[in-house]
Protein backbone atom coordinates (compact mmCIF):
# COMPACT_ATOMS: atom_id res chain seq x y z
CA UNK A 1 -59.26 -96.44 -2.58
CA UNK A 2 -59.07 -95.46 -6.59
CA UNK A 3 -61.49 -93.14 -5.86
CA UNK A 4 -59.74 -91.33 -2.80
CA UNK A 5 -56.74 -90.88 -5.31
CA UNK A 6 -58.92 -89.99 -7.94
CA UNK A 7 -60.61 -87.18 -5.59
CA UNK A 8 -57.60 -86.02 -4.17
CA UNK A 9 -55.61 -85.43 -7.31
CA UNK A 10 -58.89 -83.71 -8.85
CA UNK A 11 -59.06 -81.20 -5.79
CA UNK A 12 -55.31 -80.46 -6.09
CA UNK A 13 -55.18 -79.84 -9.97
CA UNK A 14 -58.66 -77.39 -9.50
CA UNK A 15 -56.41 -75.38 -6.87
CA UNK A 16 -53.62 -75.06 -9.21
CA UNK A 17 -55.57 -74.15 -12.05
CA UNK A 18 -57.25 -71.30 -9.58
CA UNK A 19 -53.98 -69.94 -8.17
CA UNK A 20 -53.05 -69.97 -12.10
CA UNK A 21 -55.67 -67.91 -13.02
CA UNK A 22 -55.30 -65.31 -10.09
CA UNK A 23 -51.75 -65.03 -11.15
CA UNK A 24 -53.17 -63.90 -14.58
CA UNK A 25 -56.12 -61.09 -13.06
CA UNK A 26 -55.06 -57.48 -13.05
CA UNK A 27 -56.17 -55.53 -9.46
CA UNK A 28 -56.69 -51.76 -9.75
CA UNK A 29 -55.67 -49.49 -7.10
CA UNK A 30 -58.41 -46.82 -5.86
CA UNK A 31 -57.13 -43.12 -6.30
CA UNK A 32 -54.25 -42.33 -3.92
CA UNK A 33 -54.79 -40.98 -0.55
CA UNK A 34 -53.64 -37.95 1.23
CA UNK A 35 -50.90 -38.21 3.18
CA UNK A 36 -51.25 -36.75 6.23
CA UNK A 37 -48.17 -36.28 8.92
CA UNK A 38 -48.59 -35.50 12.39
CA UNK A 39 -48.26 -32.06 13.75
CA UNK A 40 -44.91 -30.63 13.79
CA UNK A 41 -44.42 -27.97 16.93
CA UNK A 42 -44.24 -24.33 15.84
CA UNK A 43 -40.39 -23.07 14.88
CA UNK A 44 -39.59 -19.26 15.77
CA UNK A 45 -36.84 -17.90 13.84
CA UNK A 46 -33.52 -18.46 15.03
CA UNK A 47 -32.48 -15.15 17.04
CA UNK A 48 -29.50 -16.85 19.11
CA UNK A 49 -26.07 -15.90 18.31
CA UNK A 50 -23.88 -12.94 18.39
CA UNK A 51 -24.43 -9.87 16.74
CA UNK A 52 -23.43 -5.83 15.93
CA UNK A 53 -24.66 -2.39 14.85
CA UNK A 54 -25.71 0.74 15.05
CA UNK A 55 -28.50 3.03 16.59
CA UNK A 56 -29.38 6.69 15.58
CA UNK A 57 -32.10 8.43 17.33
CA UNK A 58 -33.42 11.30 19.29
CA UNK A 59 -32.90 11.76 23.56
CA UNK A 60 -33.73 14.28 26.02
CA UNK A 61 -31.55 14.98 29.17
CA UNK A 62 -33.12 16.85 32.54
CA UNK A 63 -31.55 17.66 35.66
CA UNK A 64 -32.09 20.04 38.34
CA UNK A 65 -30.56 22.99 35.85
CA UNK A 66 -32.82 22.12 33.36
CA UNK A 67 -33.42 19.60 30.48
CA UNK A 68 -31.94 19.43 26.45
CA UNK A 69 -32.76 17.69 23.58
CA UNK A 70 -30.47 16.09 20.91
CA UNK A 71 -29.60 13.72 18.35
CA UNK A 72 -27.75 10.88 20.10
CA UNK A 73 -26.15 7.81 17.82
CA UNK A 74 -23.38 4.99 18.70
CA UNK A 75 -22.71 1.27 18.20
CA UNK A 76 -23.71 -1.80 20.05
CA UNK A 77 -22.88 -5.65 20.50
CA UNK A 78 -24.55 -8.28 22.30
CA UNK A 79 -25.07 -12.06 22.10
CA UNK A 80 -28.85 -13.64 22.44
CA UNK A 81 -29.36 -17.32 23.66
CA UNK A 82 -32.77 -18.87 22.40
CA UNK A 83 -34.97 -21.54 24.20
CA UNK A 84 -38.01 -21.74 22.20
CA UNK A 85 -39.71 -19.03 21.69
CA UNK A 86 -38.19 -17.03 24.87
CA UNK A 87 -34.71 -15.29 23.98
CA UNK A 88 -32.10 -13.57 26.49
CA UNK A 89 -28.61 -12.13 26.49
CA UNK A 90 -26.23 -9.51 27.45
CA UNK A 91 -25.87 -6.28 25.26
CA UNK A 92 -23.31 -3.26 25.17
CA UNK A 93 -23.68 0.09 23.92
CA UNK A 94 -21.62 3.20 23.33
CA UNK A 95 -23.19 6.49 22.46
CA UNK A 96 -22.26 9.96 21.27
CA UNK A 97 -24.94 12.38 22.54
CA UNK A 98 -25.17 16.09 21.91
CA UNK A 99 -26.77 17.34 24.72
CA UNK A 100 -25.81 20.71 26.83
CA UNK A 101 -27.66 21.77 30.08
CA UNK A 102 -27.28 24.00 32.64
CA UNK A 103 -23.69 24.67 31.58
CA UNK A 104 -23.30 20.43 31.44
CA UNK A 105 -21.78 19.41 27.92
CA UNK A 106 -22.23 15.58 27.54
CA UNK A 107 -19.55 13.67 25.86
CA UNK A 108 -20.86 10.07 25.33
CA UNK A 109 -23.14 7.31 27.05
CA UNK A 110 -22.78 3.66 27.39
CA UNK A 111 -24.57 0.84 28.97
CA UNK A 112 -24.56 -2.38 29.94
CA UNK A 113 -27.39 -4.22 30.47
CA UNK A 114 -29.39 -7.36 29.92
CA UNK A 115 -32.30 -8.02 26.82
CA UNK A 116 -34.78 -10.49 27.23
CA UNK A 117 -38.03 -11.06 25.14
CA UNK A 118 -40.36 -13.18 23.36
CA UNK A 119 -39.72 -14.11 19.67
CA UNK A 120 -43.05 -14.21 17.88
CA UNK A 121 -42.64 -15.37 14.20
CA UNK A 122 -39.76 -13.16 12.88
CA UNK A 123 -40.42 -10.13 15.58
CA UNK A 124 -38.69 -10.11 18.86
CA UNK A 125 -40.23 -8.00 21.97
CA UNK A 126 -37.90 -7.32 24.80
CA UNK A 127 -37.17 -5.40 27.87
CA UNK A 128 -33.94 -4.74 29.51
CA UNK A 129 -32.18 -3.69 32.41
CA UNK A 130 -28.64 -2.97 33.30
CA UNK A 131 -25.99 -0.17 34.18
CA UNK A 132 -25.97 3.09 32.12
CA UNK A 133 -23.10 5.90 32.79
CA UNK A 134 -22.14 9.15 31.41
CA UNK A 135 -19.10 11.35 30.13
CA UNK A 136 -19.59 14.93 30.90
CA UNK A 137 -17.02 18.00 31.35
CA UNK A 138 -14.44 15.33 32.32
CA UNK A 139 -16.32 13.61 34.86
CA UNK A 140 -18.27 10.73 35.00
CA UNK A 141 -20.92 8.89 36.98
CA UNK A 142 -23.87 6.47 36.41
CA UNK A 143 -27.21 4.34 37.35
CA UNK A 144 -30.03 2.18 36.69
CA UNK A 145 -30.89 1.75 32.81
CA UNK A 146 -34.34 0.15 31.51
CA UNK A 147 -35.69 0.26 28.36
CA UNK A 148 -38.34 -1.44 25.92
CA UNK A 149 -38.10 -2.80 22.29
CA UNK A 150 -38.88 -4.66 19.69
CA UNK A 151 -36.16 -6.04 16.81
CA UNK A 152 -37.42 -7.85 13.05
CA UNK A 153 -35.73 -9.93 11.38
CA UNK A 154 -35.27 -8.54 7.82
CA UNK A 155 -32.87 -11.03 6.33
CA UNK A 156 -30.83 -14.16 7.96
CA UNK A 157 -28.48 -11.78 8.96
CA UNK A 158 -29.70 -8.35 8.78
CA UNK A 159 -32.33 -7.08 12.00
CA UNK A 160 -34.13 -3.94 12.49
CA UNK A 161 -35.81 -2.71 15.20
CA UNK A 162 -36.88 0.11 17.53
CA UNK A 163 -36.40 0.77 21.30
CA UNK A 164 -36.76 3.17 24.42
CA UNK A 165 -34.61 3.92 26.98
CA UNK A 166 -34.32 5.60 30.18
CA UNK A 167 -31.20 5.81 32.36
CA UNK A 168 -31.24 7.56 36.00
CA UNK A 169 -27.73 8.86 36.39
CA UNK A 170 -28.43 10.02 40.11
CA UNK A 171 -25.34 12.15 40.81
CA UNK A 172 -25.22 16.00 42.04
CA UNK A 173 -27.47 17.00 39.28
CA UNK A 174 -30.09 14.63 39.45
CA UNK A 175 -29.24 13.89 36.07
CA UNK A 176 -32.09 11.56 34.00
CA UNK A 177 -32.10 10.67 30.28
CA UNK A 178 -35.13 9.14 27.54
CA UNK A 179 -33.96 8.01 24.36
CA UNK A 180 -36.34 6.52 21.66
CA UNK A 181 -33.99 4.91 18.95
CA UNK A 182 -33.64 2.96 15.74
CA UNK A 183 -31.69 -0.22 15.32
CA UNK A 184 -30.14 -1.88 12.50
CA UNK A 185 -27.45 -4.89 13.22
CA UNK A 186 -25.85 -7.73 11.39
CA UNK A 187 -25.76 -11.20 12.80
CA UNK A 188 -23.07 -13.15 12.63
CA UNK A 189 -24.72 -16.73 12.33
């Protein structure tokens, strides 16, 4: 039975002494590793939200008395609404054109219509379609308006861009414009 005790108190006192020693040993970590996330889904720029500006550019008007060519410039506002990468919205514009055919003197164009596009890193390509009239000699009528574009984003708030137009007036005079124009507008958030 001494013995037992003997043994027993000998094993316990040789694990102490071991735990005591491993207390005492210094462990090196290996070099650190890379930390690697997972894949984050691609952000486009944020185009939604309301915005302003102005347009300056060059348009050509032809009806059945013949066709003109002029400076044309104005204002616009719309608001865009972003789901990922596809953007949408309604847009306004008002324009001052200097055209004068067949005796016609235009006064201004405006349109409403609708933009919708594809927002690839900070460029946005869009199409539209809406309602385009025209002011001329005191009278007025108007038709289909399509155009084509594309806007950059040059600053949080400040976009550029380029687009074409094409509005079919209909009317007495078969009246059709083309418009190629550049854009600059502010956003507002």
């Amino acid at each position: 039975m001494k013995i037992n005790v003997f043994l027993t108190t000998a094993a316990a006192l040789a694990s102490l002494s071991a735990v005591a020693n491993a207390a005492d040993t210094t462990y090196y970590d290996p070099a650190p590793q890379p930390q690697y996330s997972a894949q984050t889904q691609y952000q486009s720029p944020n185009w939604q939200g309301a915005y302003a500006g102005v347009q300056l550019g060059g348009g050509q008007i032809r009806t059945d008395g013949g066709n003109d060519t002029a400076m044309v410039a104005g204002g616009h506002a719309g608001y865009l609404m972003q789901r990922g990468q596809f953007v949408a919205g309604p847009e306004v514009d008002v324009n001052w054109a200097g055209w004068d055919v067949g005796g016609m003197e235009v006064d201004a164009t405006a349109r409403a219509r609708v933009r919708a596009g594809v927002a690839i890193d900070n460029l946005l390509v869009t199409g539209s379609v809406g309602y385009g009239h025209m002011w001329a000699d005191g009278e007025s009528d108007g038709g289909l308006s399509v155009g084509a574009g594309a806007d950059m984003q040059l600053s949080d708030h400040i976009v550029g861009g380029a687009e074409y137009l094409h509005t079919n007036i209909g009317g007495g005079a078969d009246v059709k414009t083309h418009e190629v124009r550049g854009r600059l507008s502010y956003k507002f958030n």
